[in-house]
C-alpha atoms as a PDB file:
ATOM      1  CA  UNK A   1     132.495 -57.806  10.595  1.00  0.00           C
ATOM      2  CA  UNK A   2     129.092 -58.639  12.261  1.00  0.00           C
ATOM      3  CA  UNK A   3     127.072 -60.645   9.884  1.00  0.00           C
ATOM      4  CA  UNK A   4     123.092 -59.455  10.233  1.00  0.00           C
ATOM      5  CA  UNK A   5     120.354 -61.912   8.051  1.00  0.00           C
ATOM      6  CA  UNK A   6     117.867 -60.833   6.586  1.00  0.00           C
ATOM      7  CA  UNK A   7     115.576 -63.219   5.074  1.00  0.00           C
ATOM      8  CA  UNK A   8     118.728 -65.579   3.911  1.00  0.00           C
ATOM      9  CA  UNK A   9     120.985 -63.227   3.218  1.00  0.00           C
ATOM     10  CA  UNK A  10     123.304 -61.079   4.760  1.00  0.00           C
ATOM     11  CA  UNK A  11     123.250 -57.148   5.568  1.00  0.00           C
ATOM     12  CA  UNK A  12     125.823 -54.963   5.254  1.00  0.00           C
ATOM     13  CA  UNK A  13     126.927 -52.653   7.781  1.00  0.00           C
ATOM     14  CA  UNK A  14     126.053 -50.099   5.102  1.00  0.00           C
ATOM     15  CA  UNK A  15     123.163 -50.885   4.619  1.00  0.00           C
ATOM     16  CA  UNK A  16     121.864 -51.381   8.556  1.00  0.00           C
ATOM     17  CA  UNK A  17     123.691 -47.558   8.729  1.00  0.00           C
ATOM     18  CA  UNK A  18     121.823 -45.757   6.118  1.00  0.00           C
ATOM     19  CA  UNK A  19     118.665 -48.119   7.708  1.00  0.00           C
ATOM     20  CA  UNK A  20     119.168 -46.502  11.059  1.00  0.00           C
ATOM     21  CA  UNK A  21     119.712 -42.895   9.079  1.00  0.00           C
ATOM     22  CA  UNK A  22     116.243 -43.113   7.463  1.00  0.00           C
ATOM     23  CA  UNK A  23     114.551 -44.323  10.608  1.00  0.00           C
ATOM     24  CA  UNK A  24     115.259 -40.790  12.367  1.00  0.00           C
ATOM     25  CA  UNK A  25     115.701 -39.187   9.042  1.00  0.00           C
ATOM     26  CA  UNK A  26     112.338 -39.825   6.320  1.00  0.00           C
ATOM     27  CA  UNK A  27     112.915 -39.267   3.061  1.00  0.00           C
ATOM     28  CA  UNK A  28     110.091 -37.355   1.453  1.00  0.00           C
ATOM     29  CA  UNK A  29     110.136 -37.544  -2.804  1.00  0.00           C
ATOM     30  CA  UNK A  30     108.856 -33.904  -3.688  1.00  0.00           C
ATOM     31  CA  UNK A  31     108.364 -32.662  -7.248  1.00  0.00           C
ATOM     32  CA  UNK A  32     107.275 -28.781  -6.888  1.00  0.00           C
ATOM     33  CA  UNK A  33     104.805 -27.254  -9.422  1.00  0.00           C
ATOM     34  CA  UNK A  34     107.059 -25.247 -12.340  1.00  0.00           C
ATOM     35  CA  UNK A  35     106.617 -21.727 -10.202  1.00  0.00           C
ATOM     36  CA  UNK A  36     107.468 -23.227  -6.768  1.00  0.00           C
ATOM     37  CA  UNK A  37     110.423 -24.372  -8.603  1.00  0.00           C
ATOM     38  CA  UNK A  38     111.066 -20.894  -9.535  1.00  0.00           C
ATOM     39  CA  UNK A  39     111.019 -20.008  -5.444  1.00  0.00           C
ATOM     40  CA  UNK A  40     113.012 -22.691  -4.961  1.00  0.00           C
ATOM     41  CA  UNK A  41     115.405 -21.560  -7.190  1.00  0.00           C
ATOM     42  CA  UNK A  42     115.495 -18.092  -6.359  1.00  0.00           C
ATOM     43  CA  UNK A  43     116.645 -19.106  -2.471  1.00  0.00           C
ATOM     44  CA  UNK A  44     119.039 -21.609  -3.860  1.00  0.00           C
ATOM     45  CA  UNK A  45     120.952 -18.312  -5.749  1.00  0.00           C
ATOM     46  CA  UNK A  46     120.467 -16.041  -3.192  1.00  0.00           C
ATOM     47  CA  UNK A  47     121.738 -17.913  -0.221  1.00  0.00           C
ATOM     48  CA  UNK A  48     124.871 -18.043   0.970  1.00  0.00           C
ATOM     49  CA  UNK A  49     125.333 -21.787   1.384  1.00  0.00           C
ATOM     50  CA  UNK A  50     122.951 -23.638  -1.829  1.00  0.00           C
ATOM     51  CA  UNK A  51     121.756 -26.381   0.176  1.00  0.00           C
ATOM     52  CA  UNK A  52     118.035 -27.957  -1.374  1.00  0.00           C
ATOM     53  CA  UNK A  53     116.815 -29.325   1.941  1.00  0.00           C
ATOM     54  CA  UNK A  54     118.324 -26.197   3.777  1.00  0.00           C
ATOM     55  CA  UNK A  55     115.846 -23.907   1.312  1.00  0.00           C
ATOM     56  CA  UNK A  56     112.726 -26.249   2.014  1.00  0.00           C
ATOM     57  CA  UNK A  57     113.010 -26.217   5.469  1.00  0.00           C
ATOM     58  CA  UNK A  58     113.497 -22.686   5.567  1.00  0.00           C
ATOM     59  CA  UNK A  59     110.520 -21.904   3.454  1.00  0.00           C
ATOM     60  CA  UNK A  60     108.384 -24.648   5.017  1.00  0.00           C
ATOM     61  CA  UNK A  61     109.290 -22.657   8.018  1.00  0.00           C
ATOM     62  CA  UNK A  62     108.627 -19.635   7.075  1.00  0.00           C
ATOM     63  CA  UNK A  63     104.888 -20.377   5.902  1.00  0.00           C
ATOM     64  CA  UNK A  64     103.939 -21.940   9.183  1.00  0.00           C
ATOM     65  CA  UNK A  65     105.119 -18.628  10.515  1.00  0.00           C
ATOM     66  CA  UNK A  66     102.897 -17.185   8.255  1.00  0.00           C
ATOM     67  CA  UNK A  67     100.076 -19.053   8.377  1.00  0.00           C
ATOM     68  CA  UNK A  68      99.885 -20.136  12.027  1.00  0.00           C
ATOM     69  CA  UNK A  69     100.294 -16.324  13.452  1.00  0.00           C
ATOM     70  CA  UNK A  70     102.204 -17.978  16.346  1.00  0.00           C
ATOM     71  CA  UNK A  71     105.534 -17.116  15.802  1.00  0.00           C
ATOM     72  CA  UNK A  72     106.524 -20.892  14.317  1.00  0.00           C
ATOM     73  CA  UNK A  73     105.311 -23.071  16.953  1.00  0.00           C
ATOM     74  CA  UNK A  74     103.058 -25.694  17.087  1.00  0.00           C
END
């Protein structure tokens, strides 16, 4: 086991994993208005695989779409 300090004290290879997860992967905290919820929640039961982040991204993607008039790119 590699030993890693940090400050004094030693890191886990846990923790320097989920570290290196969050670098490429941002967690954004997201608490949707009671009738986005209601979208939300509508995809979730409709879908064939219930996945929260899957439904975001697909709506996120879907309103660029629909706003930006370019097909999704940007």
């Amino acid at each position: 086991m590699i030993e890693h300090k940090n400050r004094g004290h030693i890191i886990s290879p846990v923790t320097l994993r989920v570290r290196r997860y969050r670098k490429q992967h941002p967690r954004i905290d997201f608490f949707p208005s009671p009738d986005v919820w209601d979208i939300i929640q509508h995809h979730l039961a409709t879908r064939s695989d219930p996945c929260l982040a899957g439904v975001l991204d697909g709506l996120i993607r879907m309103g660029h779409k629909a706003v930006s008039g370019n097909g999704g790119k940007l």
